[in-house]
Every structure is written in structure tokens, then in C-alpha cells.
Protein backbone atom coordinates (compact mmCIF):
# COMPACT_ATOMS: atom_id res chain seq x y z
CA UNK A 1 59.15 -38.53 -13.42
CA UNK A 2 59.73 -38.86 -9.62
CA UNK A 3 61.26 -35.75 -8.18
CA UNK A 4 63.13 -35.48 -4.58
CA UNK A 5 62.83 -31.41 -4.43
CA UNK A 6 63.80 -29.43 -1.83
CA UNK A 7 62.76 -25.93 -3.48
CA UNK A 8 61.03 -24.56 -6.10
CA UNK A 9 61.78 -22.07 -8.80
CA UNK A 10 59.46 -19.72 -10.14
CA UNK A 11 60.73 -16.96 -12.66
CA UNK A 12 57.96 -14.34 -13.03
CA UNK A 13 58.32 -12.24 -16.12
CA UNK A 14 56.84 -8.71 -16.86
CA UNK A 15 56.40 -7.01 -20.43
CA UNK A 16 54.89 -4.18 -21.83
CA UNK A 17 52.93 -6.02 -24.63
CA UNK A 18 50.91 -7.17 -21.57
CA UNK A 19 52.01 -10.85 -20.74
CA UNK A 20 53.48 -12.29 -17.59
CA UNK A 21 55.27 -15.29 -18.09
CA UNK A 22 56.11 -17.43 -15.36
CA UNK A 23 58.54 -20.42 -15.57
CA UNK A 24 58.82 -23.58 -12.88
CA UNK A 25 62.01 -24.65 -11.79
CA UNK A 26 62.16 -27.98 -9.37
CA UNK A 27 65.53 -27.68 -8.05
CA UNK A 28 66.32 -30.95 -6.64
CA UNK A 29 68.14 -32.74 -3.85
CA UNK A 30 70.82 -33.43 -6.35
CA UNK A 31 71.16 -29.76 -7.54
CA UNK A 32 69.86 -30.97 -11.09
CA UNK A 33 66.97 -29.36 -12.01
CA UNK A 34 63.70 -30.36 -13.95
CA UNK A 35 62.13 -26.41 -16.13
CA UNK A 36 58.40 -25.78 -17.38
CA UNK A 37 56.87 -22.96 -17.85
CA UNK A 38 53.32 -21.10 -18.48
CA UNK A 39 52.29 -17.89 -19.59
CA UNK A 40 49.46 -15.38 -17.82
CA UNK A 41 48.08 -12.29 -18.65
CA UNK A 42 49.41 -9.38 -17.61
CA UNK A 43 46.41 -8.09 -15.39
CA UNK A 44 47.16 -11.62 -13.24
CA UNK A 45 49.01 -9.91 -9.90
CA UNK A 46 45.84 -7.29 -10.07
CA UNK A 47 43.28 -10.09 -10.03
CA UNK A 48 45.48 -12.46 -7.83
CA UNK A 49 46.48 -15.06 -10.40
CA UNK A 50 49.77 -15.21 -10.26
CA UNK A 51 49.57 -15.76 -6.59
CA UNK A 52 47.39 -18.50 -6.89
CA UNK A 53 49.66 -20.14 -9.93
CA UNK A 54 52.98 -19.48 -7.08
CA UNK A 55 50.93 -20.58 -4.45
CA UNK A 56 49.90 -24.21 -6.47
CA UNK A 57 53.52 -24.83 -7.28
CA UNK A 58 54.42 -24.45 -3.47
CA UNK A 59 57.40 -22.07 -5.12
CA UNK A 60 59.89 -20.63 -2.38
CA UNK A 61 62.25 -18.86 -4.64
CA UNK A 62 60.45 -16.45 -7.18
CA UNK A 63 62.46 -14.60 -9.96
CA UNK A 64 60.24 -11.60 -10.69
CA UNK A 65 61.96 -10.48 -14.57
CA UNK A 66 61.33 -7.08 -15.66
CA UNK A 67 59.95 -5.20 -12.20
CA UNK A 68 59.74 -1.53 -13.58
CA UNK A 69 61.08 1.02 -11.35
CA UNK A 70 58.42 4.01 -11.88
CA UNK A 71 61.20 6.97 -11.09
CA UNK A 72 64.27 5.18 -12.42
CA UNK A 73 62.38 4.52 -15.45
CA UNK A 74 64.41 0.56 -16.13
CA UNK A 75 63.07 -2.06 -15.17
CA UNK A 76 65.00 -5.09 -13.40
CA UNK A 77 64.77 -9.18 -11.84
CA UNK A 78 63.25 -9.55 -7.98
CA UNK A 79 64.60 -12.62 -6.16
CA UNK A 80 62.31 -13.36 -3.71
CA UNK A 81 62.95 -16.47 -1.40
CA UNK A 82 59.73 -18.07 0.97
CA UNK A 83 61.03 -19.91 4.37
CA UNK A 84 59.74 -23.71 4.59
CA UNK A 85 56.77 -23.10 6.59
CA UNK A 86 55.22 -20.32 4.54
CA UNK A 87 52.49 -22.89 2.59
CA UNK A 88 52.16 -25.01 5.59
CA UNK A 89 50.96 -22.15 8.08
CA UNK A 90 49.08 -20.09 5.32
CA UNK A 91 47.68 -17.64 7.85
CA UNK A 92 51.49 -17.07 9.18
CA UNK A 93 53.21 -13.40 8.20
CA UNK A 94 56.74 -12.95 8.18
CA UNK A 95 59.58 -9.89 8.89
CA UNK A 96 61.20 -9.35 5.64
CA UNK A 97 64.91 -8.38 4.62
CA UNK A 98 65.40 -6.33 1.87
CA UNK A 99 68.63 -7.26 0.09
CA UNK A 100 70.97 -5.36 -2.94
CA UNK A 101 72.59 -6.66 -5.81
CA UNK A 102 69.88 -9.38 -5.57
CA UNK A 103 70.58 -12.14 -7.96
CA UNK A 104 74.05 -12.98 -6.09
CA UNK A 105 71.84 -12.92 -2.92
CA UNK A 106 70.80 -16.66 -4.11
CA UNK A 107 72.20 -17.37 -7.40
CA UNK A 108 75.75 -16.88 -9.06
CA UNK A 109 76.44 -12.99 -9.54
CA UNK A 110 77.69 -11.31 -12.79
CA UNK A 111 80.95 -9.76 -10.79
CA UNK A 112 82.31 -12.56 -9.25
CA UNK A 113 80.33 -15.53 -10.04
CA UNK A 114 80.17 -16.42 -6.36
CA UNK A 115 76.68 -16.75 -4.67
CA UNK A 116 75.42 -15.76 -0.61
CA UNK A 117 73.42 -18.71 -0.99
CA UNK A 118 71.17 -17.21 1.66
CA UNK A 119 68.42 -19.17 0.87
CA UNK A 120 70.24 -22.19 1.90
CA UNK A 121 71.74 -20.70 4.77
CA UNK A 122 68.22 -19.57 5.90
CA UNK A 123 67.02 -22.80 5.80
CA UNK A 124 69.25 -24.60 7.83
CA UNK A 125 68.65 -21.88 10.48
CA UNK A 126 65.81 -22.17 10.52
CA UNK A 127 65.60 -25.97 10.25
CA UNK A 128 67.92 -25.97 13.35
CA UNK A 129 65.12 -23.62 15.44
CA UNK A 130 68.32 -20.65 15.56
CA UNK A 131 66.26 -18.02 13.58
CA UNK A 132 62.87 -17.23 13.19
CA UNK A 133 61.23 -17.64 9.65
CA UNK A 134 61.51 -14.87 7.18
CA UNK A 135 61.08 -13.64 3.51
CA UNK A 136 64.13 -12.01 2.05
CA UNK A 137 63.86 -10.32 -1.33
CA UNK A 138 66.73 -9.44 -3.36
CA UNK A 139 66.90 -6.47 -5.56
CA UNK A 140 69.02 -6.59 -8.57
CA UNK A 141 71.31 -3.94 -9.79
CA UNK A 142 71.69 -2.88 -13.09
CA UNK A 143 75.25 -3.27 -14.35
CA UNK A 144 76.75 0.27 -15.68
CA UNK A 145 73.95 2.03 -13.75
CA UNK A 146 74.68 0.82 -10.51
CA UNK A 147 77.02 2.92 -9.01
CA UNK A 148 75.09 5.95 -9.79
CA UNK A 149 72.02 4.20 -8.29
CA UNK A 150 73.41 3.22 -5.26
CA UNK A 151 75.19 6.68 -4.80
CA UNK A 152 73.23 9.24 -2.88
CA UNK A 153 75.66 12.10 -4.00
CA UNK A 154 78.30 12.36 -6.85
CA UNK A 155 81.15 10.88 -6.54
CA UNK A 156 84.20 9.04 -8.52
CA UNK A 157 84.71 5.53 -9.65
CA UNK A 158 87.12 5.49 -12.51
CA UNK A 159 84.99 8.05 -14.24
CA UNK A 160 82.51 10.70 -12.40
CA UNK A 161 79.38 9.24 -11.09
CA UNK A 162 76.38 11.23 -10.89
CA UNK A 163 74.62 9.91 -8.05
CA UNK A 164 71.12 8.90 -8.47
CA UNK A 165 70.21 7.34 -5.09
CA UNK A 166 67.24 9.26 -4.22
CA UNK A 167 65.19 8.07 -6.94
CA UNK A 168 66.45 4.35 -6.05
CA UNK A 169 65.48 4.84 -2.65
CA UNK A 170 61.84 5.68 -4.11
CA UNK A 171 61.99 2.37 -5.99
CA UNK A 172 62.51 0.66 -2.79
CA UNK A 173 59.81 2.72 -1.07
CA UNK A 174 57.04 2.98 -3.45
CA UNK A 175 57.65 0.53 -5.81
CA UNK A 176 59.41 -2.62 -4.53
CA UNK A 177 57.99 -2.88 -0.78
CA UNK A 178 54.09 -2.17 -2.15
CA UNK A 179 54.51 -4.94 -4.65
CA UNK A 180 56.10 -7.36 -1.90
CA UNK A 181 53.47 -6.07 1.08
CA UNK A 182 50.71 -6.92 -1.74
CA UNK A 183 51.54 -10.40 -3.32
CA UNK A 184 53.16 -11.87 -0.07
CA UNK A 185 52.38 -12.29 3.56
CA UNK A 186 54.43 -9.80 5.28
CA UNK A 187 54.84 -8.43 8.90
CA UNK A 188 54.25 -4.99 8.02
CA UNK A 189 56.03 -2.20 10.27
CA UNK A 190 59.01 -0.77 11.00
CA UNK A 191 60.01 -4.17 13.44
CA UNK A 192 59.45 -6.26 10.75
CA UNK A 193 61.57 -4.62 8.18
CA UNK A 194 65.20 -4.59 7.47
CA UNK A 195 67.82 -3.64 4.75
CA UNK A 196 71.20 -5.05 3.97
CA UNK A 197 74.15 -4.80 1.21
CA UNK A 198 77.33 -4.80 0.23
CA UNK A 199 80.09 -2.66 -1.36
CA UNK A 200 78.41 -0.19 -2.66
CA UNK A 201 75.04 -1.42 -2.20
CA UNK A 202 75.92 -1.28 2.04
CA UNK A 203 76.21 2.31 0.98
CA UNK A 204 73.20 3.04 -0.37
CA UNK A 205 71.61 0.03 2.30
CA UNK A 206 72.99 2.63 5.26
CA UNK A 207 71.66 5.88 3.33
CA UNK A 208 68.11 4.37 2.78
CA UNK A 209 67.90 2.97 6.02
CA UNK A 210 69.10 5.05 8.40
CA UNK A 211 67.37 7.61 6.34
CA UNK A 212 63.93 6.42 7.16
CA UNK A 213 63.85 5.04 10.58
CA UNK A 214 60.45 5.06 10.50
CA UNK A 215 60.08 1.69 7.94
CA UNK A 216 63.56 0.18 8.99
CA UNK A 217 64.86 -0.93 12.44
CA UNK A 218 67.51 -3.25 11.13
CA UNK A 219 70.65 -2.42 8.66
CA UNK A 220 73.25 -4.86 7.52
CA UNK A 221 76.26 -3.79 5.73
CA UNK A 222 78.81 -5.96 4.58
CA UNK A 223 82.16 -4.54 3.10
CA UNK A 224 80.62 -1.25 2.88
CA UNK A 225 82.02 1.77 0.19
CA UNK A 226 81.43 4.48 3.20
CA UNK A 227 83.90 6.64 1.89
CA UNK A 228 82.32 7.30 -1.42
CA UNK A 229 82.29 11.06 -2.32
CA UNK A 230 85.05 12.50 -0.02
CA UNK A 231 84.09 11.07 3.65
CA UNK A 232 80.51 13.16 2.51
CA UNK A 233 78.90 10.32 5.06
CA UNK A 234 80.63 11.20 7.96
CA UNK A 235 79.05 14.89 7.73
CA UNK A 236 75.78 13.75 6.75
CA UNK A 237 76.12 11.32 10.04
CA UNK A 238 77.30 14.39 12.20
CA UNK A 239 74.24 16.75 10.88
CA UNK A 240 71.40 14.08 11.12
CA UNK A 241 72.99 12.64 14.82
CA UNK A 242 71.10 9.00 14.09
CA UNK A 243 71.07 8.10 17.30
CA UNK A 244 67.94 10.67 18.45
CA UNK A 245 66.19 9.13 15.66
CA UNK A 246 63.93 5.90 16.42
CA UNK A 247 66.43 2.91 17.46
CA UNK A 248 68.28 1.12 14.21
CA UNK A 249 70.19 -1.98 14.93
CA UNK A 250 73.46 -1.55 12.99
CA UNK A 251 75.86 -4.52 11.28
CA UNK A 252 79.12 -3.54 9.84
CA UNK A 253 81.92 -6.37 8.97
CA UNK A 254 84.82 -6.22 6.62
CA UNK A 255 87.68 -8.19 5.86
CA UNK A 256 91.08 -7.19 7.05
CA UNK A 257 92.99 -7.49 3.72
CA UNK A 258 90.32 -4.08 2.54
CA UNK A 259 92.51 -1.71 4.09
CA UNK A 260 91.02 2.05 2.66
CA UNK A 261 87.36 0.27 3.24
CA UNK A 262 88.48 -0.43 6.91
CA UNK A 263 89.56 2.58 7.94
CA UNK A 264 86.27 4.62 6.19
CA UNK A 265 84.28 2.44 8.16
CA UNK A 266 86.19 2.66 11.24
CA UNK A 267 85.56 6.57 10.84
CA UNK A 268 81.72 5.39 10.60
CA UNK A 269 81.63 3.55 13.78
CA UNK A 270 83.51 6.09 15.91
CA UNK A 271 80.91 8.64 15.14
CA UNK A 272 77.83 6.52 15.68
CA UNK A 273 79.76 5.78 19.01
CA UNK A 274 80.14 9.46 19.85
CA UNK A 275 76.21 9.19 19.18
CA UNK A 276 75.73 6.41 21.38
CA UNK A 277 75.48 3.89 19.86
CA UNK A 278 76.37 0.27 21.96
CA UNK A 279 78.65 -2.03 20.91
CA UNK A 280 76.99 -5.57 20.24
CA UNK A 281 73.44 -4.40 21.49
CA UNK A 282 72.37 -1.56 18.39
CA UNK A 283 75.68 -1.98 16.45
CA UNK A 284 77.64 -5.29 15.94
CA UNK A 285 81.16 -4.69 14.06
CA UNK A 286 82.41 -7.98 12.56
CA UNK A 287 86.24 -7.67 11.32
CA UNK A 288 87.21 -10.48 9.38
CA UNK A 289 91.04 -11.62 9.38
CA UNK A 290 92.08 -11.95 5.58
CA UNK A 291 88.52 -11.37 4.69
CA UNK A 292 88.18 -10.07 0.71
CA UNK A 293 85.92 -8.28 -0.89
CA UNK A 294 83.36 -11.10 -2.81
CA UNK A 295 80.72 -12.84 -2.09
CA UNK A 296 82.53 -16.42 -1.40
CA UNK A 297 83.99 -13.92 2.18
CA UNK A 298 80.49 -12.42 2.54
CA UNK A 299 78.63 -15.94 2.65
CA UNK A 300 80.54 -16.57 5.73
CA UNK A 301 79.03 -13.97 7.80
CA UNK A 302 75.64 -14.21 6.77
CA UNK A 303 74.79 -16.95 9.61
CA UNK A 304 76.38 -14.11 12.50
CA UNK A 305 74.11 -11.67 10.24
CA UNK A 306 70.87 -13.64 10.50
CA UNK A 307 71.26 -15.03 14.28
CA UNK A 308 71.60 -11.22 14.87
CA UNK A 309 68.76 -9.82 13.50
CA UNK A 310 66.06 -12.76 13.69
CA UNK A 311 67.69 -15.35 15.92
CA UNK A 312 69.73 -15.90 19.55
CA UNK A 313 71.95 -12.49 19.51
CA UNK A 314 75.97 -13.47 19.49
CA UNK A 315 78.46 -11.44 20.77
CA UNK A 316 80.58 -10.65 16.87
């Protein structure tokens, strides 16, 4: 069978009785899509097998099934997506962007069933010579736990949520950006490494970030819950003063119809202003007439998001 393909699939799964299992997805000019699949032993990222078995099906978006988080102690999907030239430049390295909530990142979420499509959106940057190439990985959440992971203190959301975001920061750290440095070519470094998210996961995107300005220089935040636990940002902002830390460029857009969102985030920007921060050089503020909160209103901004970090800087 003749196949026009634009991108391939490859699902990547993980399990304790000590086989990977990989599946091949062609996804096709047409959106229809042809599946196979094999199955490798477990040892195969150790040795390098799975690499080579990605690398011979010229894959560019990899689900990763089952990625255990070491702290957390649950395990999870990876969505990774490869830019075009990554198999024809094979001694090329790319900056990567870390992503939350990672299977509506390229695929149809569970909330909304709405997509970023950023893989498609990367593309035809990229295609068009606007932004450099990168890898972007998504990082799924995990349905009733996600709140408390992407909370880095207690706080309420119809019920009390402890908040567990320390030990999913250390998932990110040690577990996620290891495995990606490892299997992929990466730009390694601080300049080469950025984190983004939304709701919620903009929350815990800021606190992980900003956090460790030493491995991140770039932070996206779309529709971001900054007001989670009684405004307990704005002090942590006001005792850690961000901007004497090493220089973070900042992206913050919401939609105008998420009024209590707004105004939390409004709070936000006034005090990384009072820091110094400067407007559309290390923080870009994108407010979006009628904008909602979902991903069909976030796609929309994810071109101003990548031109900003990776391509010809805008004024938002």
C-alpha cells in the first residue's frame, strides 16, 4: 500500500513485567491513518534499541505509555513531537519546550476534546523559515490527581487539594528531562530549555520555572490559575524578587471573558513590573478579547507563543 505521510506515530509503551511495546502510526496527508505495531524488551532504551527502532521509522511524534514518575510513584503517556529536519541533519541538536497536560498538546484532550495541534503549528513555522526547529514534549496529567500535582501549596477546588507540586517538579527534573536529554538530541542548558502550560498547569509551569532559573530561561503560561491558594503567589513573588535571579523570559495571555483569572494575573504582572521586568522584551502579556478558557482559544496564540520564544520577536 502506497502511503502519502506527512508524520509518523510511534506509541512507546512501558510495563513492569519487562516489555516495551511500541506501535507505528503513518498519519497521512488525508488525516486517515495506516497502525502496526512491534514489541521490544524492556532493557531496549538502556541498550539503545528503541532509538534505533524510532529512528528506522523516521517517527516525529512518539507516545511514550506508562513513563513512571520515581517520587509521584504513577506512572503516565509522554508526547514527544521531532521537527522535520531532525533525521535529515542527524548530527543537529535542538532547544526543547517542555509542555503540561501533554496529550491535548497534539492530540484531542479528555476535558474539552479540543487539541493545540502544536505539532502542526510548529511545522508550518518552521516550514515558512519564522521559527527555529525544536522538540517539544508534552507531559500528561493524571485526571483526579492533577490539581494536587500541579499545586505547589494547598489550596481549594470544589473539595481541599493537598498540593503535591514539589514532588511533580522532581518528575520534571530528574525523571522526565534525563529520559528526554538521553534518548533525543537536545540543546542542553538553561538557553535551550523552556516550560509552558495552562490553567492550572501555567501554575505549576510558573512555580517550576521561575523556581529554577538555572535550567529554564523561557516560561509560557496560557490562562494561568495564579490565584490558587489565596493570592499565596503574589507573596512567594514578593519574597523570592525573580527579577535578581538569572533572566526568564515571561508569556502570560488570557481571554477577556475569564474575568477572576484576569485580574489574579494582572496582580502577577504588576509585581514582576515593580521587579523590573520589561514589557515585550522579558515579559509579553497577550489579552485576548472574548478569549475562553479551552484549548480551541489557546491554539490561537500558540504561533505569537512560538515566534516569541524561537522565532522573529512580535510586539503582543
Amino acid at each position: 500500500m502506497k502511503l502519502n505521510s506527512t508524520t509518523i506515530l510511534i506509541t512507546v509503551s512501558l510495563f513492569l513485567a519487562g516489555v516495551l511495546s511500541i506501535g507505528f502510526q503513518l498519519i497521512n496527508e488525508d488525516r486517515s491513518r495506516d497502525i502496526a505495531s512491534c514489541n521490544i524488551a524492556s532493557a531496549c532504551f538502556q541498550d539503545g534499541s528503541a532509538v534505533k527502532s524510532i529512528n528506522s521509522q523516521k517517527a516525529r511524534l512518539i507516545t511514550i505509555e506508562d513513563f513512571y514518575a520515581a517520587k509521584l510513584d504513577n506512572r503516565r503517556h509522554l508526547y514527544i513531537y521531532l521537527p522535520p529536519g531532525y533525521y535529515k541533519n542527524p548530527s543537529e541538536k535542538y532547544q526543547v519546550l517542555y509542555v503540561q497536560d501533554g496529550k491535548g498538546v497534539f492530540f484531542d484532550s479528555d476535558w474539552s476534546k479540543e487539541s493545540l495541534s502544536m505539532h502542526i503549528k510548529a511545522d508550518e513555522l518552521i516550514s515558512k523559515g519564522r521559527i527555529e526547529e525544536i522538540i517539544i514534549v508534552g507531559i500528561s496529567n493524571i485526571g483526579a490527581q492533577r490539581s494536587s500535582e500541579y499545586a505547589h501549596w494547598d489550596g481549594f477546588d470544589g473539595i481541599f487539594v493537598k498540593g503535591k507540586g514539589y514532588l511533580y517538579e522532581d518528575f520534571v527534573l530528574n525523571d522526565v528531562m534525563p529520559f528526554i536529554q538521553s534518548n533525543f538530541r537536545t540543546k542542553n542548558g538553561r538557553e535551550n530549555t523552556a516550560i509552558m502550560g495552562a490553567s492550572l498547569g501555567g501554575l505549576v509551569s510558573f512555580n517550576i520555572g521561575m523556581g529554577n532559573p538555572d535550567i529554564f530561561s523561557k516560561i509560557a503560561l496560557q490562562s494561568p490559575f495564579l490565584s490558587w491558594g489565596e493570592e499565596r503567589l503574589l507573596e512567594k513573588i514578593r519574597e523570592e524578587n525573580y527579577k535578581t535571579q538569572s533572566k526568564i523570559k515571561l508569556w502570560m495571555d488570557m481571554g477577556t471573558s475569564e474575568t477572576k483569572l484576569l485580574t489574579a494575573m494582572r496582580k502577577v504582572i504588576d509585581e514582576l513590573l515593580a521587579q523590573g521586568y520589561r514589557p515585550n522584551e522579558d515579559l509579553a502579556v497577550l489579552e485576548v478579547p472574548g478569549g475562553e478558557h479551552r484549548e480551541s482559544s489557546w491554539a490561537e496564540r500558540i504561533e505569537d507563543i512560538l515566534i516569541y520564544f524561537y522565532g522573529n520577536t512580535g510586539k503582543p
